[in-house]
Every structure is written in C-alpha cells, then in structure tokens.
Protein backbone atom coordinates (compact mmCIF):
# COMPACT_ATOMS: atom_id res chain seq x y z
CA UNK A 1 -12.17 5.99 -13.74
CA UNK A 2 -9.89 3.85 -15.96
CA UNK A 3 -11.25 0.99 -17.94
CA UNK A 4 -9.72 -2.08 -18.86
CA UNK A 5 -10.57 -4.75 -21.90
CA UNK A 6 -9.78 -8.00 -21.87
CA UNK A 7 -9.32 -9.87 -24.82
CA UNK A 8 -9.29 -13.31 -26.68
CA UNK A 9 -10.44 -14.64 -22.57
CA UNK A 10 -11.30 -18.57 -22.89
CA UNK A 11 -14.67 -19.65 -22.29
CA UNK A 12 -14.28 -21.94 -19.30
CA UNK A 13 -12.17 -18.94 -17.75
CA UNK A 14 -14.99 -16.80 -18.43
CA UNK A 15 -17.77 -19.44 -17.35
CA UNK A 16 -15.37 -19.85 -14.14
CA UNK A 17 -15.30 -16.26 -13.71
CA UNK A 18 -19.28 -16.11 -13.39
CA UNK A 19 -18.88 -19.01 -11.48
CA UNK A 20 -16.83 -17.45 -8.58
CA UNK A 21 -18.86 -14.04 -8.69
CA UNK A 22 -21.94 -16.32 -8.62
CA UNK A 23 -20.65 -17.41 -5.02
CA UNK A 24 -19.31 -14.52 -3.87
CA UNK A 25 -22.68 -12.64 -4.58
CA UNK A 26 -21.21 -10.32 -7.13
CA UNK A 27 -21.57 -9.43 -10.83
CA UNK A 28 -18.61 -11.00 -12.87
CA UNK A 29 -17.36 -7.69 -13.40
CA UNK A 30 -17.11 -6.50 -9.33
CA UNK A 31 -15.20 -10.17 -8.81
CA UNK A 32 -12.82 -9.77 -11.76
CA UNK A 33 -12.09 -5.98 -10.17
CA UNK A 34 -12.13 -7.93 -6.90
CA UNK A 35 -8.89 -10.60 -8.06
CA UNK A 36 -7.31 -7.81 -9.61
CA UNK A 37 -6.94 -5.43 -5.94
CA UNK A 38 -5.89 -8.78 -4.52
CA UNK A 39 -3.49 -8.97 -6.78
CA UNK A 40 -1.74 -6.06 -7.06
CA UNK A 41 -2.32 -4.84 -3.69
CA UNK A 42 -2.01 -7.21 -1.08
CA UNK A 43 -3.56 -6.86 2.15
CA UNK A 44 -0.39 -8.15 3.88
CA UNK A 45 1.43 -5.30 1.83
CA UNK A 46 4.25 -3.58 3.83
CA UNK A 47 3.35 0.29 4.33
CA UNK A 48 6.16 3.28 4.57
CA UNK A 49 3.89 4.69 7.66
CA UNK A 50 3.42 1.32 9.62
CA UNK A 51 7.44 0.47 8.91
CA UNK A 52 8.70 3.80 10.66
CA UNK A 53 6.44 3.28 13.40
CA UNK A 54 7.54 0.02 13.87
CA UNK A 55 11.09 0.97 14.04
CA UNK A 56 10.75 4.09 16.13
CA UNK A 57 8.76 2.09 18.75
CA UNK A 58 12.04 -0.84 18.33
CA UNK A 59 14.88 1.90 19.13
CA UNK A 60 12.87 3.79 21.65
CA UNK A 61 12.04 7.11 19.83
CA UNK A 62 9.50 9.43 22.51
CA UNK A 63 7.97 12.27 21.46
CA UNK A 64 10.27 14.38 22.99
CA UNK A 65 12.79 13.23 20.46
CA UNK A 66 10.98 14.31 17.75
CA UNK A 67 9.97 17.92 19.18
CA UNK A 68 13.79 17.75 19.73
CA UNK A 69 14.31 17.15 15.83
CA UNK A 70 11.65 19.60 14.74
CA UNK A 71 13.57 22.16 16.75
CA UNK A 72 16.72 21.73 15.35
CA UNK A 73 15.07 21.45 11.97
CA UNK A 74 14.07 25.20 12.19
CA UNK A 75 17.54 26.32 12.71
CA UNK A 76 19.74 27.31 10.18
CA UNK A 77 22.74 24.70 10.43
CA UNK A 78 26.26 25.48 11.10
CA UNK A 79 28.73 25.69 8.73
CA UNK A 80 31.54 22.65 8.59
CA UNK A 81 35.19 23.95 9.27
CA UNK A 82 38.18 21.94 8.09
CA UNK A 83 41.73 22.32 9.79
C-alpha cells in the first residue's frame, strides 16, 4: 500500500489534526486517511452502474429487451448496401 509524506505541515494544523482524531476516536494518522477518502471520493459520488440503472428503469428497459440485445449481439451483422 502507497504511502504518502507530508511536509513543512503547521503546528496548529497538526495540533488540530490530533484534535479531530482525538474526537473521532482515531489515531491522527486513520483521521488524516479518513479527510483524504472524503475528499477525493465522495459518498454522494455519481456511479457508471447506478446511472444506467437509473436510466433504463426512466425509458422502460425489461429484461426481455436486453435478452433481445444479447441475441442480436451474437449474430454476425449484415452488411450495409448503398444504391
């Protein structure tokens, strides 16, 4: 697992760093891993998954459209004629 230094930190942001693990019932190190998820992965974060199922259950897609498509996927297509 990855490790990360952090350098030249101030002393009141560490002190308030030990502060807010102190209240959270953590080690400074779990609550500065802790504001670091939060940050850069929010729990309100949009997911690919959650989106499609959202829109398939908005335009009505069943299950037996998508047996439908995985049928059709299986077959070679046809070739597009012009004229």
């Amino acid at each position: 697992m990855p490790a990360v230094t952090i350098r030249n930190l101030s002393d009141a942001t560490h002190r308030a760093l030990k502060v807010r693990a102190a209240q959270h019932n953590r080690s400074t190190e779990a609550e500065m891993r802790a504001i670091l998820e939060a940050a850069v992965r929010p729990e309100g974060a949009l997911r690919l998954g959650t989106a499609l199922a959202e829109m398939s259950r908005t335009i009505g897609l069943t299950n037996a459209d998508v047996e439908a498509l995985e049928q059709s996927r299986d077959r070679p297509a046809e070739p597009l004629r012009f004229g």
